[in-house]
N, C-alpha and C. Protein backbone atom coordinates (compact mmCIF):
# COMPACT_ATOMS: atom_id res chain seq x y z
N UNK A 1 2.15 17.12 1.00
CA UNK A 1 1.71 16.60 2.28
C UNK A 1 1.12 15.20 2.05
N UNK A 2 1.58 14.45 3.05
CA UNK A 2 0.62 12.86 2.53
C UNK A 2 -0.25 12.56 3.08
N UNK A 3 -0.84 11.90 2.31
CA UNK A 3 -2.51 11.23 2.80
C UNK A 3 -2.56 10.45 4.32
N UNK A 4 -3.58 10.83 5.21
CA UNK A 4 -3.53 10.21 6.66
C UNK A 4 -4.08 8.64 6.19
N UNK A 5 -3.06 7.48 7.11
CA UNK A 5 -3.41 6.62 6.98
C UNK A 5 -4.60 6.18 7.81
N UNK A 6 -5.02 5.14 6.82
CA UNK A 6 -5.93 4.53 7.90
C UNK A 6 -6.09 4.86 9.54
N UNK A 7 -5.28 4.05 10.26
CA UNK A 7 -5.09 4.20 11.74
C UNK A 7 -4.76 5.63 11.89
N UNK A 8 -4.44 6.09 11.15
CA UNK A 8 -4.50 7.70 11.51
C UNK A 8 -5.96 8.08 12.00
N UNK A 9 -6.55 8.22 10.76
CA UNK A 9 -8.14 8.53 10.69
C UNK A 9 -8.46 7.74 12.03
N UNK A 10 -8.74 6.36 12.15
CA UNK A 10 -9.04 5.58 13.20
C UNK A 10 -9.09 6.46 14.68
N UNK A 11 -7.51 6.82 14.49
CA UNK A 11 -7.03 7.20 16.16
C UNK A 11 -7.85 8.57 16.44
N UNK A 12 -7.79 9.32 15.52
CA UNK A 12 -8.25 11.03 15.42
C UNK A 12 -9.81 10.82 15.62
N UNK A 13 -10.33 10.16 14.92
CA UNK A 13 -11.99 9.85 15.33
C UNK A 13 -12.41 9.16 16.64
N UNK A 14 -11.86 8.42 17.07
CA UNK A 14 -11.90 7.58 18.23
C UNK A 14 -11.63 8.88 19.63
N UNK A 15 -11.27 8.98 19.19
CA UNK A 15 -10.02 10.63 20.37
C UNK A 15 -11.72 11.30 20.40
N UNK A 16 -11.84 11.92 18.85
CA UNK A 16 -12.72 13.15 19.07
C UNK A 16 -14.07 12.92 19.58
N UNK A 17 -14.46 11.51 19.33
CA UNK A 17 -15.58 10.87 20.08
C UNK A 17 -15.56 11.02 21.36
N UNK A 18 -14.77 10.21 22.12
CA UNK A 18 -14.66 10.19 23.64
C UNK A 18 -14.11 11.23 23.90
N UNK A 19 -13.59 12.24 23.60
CA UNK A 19 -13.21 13.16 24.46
C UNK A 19 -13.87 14.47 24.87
N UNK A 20 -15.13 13.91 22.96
CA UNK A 20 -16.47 15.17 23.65
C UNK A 20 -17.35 14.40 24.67
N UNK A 21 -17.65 13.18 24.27
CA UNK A 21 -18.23 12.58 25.18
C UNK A 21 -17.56 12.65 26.69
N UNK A 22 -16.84 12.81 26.69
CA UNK A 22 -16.51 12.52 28.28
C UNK A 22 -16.12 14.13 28.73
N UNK A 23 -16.47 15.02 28.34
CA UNK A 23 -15.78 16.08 28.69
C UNK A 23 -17.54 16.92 29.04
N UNK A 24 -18.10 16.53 27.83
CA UNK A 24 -19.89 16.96 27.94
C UNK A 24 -20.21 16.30 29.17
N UNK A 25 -19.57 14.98 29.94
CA UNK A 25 -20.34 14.18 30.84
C UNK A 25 -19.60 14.90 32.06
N UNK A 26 -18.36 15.24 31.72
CA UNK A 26 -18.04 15.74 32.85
C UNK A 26 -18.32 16.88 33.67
N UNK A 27 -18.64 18.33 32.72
CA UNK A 27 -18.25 19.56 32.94
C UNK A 27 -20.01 19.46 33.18
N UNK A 28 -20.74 18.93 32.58
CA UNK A 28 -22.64 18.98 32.69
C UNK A 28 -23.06 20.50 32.13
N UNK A 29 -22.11 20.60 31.21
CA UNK A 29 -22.33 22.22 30.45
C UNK A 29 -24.02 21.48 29.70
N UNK A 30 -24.79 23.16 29.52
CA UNK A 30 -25.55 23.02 28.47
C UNK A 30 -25.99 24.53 27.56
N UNK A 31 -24.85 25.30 27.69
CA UNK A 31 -25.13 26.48 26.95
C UNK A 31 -24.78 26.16 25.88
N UNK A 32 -24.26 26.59 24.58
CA UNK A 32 -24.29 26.95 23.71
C UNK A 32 -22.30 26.97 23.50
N UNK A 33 -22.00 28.19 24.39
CA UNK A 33 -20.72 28.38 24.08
C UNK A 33 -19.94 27.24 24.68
N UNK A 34 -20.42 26.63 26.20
CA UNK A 34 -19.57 25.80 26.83
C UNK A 34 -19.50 24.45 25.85
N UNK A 35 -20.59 24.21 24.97
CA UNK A 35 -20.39 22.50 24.26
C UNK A 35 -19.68 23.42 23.34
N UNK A 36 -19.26 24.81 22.39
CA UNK A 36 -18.77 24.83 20.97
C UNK A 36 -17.08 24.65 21.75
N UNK A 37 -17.11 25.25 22.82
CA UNK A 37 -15.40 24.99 23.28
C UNK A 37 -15.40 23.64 23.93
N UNK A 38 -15.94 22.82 23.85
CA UNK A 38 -15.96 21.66 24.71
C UNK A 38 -15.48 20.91 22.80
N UNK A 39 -16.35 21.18 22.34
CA UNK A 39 -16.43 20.34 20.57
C UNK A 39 -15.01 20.57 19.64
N UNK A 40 -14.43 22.05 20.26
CA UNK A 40 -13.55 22.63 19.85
C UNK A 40 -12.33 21.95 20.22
N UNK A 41 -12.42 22.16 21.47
CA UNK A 41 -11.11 21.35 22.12
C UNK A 41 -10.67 19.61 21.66
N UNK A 42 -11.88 19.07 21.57
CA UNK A 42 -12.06 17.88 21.33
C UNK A 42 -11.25 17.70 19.72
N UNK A 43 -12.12 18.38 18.75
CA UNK A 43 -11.25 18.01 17.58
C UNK A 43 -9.93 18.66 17.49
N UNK A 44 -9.39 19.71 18.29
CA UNK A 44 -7.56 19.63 18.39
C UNK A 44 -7.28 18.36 18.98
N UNK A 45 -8.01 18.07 20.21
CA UNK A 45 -7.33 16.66 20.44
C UNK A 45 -6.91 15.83 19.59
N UNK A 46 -7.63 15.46 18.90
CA UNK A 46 -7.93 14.38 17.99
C UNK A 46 -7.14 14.74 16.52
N UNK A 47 -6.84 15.53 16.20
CA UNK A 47 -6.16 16.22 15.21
C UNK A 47 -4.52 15.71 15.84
N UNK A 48 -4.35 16.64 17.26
CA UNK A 48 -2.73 16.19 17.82
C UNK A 48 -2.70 14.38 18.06
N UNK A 49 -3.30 13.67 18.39
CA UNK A 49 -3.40 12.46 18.22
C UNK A 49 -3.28 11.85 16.89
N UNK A 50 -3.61 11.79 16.05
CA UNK A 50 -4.04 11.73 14.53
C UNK A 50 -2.60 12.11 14.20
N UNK A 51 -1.69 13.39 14.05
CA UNK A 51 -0.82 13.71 13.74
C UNK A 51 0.33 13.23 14.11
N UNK A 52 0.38 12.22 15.68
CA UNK A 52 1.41 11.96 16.08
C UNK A 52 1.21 10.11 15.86
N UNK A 53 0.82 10.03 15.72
CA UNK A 53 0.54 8.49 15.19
C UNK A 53 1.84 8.25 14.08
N UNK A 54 2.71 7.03 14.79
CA UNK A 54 3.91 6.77 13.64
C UNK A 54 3.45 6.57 12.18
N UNK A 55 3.81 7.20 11.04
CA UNK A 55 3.33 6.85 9.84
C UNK A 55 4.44 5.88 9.35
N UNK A 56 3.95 4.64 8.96
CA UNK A 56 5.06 3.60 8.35
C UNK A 56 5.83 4.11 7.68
N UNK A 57 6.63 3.73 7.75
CA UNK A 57 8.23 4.10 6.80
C UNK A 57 7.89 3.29 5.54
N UNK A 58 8.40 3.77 4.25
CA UNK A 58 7.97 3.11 2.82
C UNK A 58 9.63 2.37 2.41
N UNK A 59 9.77 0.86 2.47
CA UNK A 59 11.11 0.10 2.52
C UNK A 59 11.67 0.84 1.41
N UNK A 60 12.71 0.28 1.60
CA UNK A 60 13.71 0.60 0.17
C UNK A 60 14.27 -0.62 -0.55
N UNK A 61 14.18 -1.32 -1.24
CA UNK A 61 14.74 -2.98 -2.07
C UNK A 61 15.84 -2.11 -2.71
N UNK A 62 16.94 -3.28 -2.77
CA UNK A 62 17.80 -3.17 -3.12
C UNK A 62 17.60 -4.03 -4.63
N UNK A 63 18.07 -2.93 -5.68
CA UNK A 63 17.93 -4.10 -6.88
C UNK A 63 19.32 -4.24 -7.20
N UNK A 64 19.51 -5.47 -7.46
CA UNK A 64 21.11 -6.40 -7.57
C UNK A 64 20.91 -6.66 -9.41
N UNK A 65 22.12 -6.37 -9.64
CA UNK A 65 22.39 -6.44 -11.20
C UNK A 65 22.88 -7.96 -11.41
N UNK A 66 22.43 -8.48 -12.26
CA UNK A 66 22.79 -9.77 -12.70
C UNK A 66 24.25 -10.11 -12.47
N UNK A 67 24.80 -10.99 -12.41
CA UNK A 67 26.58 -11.30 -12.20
C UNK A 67 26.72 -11.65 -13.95
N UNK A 68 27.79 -11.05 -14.39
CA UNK A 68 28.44 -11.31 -15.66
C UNK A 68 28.61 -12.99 -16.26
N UNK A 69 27.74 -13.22 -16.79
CA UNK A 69 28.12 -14.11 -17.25
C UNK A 69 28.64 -14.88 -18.83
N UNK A 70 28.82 -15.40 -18.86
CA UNK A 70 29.92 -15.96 -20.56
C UNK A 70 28.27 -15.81 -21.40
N UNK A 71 28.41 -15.12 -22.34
CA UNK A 71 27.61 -15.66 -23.60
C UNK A 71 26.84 -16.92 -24.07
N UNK A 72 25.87 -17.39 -24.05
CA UNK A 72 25.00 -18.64 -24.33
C UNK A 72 25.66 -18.92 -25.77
N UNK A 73 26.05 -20.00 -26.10
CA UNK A 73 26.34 -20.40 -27.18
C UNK A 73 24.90 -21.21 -27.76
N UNK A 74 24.19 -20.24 -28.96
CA UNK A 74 23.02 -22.05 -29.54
C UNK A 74 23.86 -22.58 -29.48
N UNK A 75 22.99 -24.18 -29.16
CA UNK A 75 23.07 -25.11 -29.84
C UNK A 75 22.79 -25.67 -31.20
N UNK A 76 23.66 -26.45 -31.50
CA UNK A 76 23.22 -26.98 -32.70
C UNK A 76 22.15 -27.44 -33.09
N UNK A 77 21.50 -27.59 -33.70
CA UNK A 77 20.41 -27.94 -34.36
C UNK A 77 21.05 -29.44 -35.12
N UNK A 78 20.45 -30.98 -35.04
CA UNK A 78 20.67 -32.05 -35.51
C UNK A 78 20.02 -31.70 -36.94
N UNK A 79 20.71 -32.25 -38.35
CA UNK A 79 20.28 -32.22 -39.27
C UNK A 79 19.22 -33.11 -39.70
N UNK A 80 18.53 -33.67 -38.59
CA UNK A 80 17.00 -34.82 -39.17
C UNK A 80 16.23 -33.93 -38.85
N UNK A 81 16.47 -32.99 -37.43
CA UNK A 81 14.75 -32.48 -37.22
C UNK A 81 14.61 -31.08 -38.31
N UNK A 82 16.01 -30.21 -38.38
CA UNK A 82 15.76 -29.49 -39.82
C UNK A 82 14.88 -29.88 -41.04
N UNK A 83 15.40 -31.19 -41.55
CA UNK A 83 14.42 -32.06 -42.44
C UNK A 83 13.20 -32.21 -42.34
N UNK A 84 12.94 -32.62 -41.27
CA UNK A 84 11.37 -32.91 -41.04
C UNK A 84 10.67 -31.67 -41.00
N UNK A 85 11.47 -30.78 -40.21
CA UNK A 85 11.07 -29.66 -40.39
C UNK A 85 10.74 -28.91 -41.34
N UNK A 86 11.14 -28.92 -42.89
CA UNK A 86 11.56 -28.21 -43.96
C UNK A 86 10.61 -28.98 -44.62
N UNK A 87 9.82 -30.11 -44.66
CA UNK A 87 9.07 -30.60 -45.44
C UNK A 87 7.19 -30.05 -45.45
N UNK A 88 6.90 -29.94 -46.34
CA UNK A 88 5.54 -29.57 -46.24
C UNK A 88 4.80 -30.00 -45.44
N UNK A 89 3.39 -29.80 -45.18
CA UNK A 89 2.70 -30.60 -44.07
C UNK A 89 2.25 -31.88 -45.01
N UNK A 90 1.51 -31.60 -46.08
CA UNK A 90 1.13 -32.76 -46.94
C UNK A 90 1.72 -33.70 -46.80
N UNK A 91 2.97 -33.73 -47.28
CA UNK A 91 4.11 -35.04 -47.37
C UNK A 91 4.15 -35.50 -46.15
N UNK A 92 4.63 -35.08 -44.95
CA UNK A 92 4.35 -35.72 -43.77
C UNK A 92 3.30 -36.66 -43.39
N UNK A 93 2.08 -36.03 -43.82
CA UNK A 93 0.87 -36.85 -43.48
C UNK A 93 0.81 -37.95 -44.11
N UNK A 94 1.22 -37.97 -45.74
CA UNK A 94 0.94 -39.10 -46.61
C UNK A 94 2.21 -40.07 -45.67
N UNK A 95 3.03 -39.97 -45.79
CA UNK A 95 4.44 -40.62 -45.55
C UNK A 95 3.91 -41.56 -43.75
């Protein structure tokens, strides 16, 4: 089962607020049983609200495979920077 999103929660709390509130203001109950079915009703509301709230759809990417291409040939390497390369650090510095 998946986790209620955000605006889920949002909508379901918002619902169960006003709908005890306005149902306590309406009916002017003050027993006991009339607010637990008044409180009762309220959080099914808010539950069927909460539940029917569109849950985003999770995309789907398309992953695309590279296009075939020819083999990288190295390049050559020039035979001076090999040299310089191949020489100690010492000699460089003196030179």
């Amino acid at each position: 089962m998946p986790r209620p999103t955000a605006a889920q929660l949002a909508y379901g709390s918002c619902t169960v607020l006003f709908s005890t509130l306005a149902m306590l203001l309406l009916s002017q109950t003050s027993s006991g049983v009339g607010i637990a079915v008044i409180a009762f009703a309220a959080l099914a509301l808010g539950l069927l609200v909460a539940m029917t709230v569109p849950i985003p759809k999770t995309r789907v990417v398309a992953v695309r495979k590279p296009a075939r291409t020819a083999q990288a040939v190295p390049a050559q390497v020039p035979a001076t920077v090999g040299a310089v390369a191949s020489e100690p650090v010492h000699e460089r510095a003196a030179s």
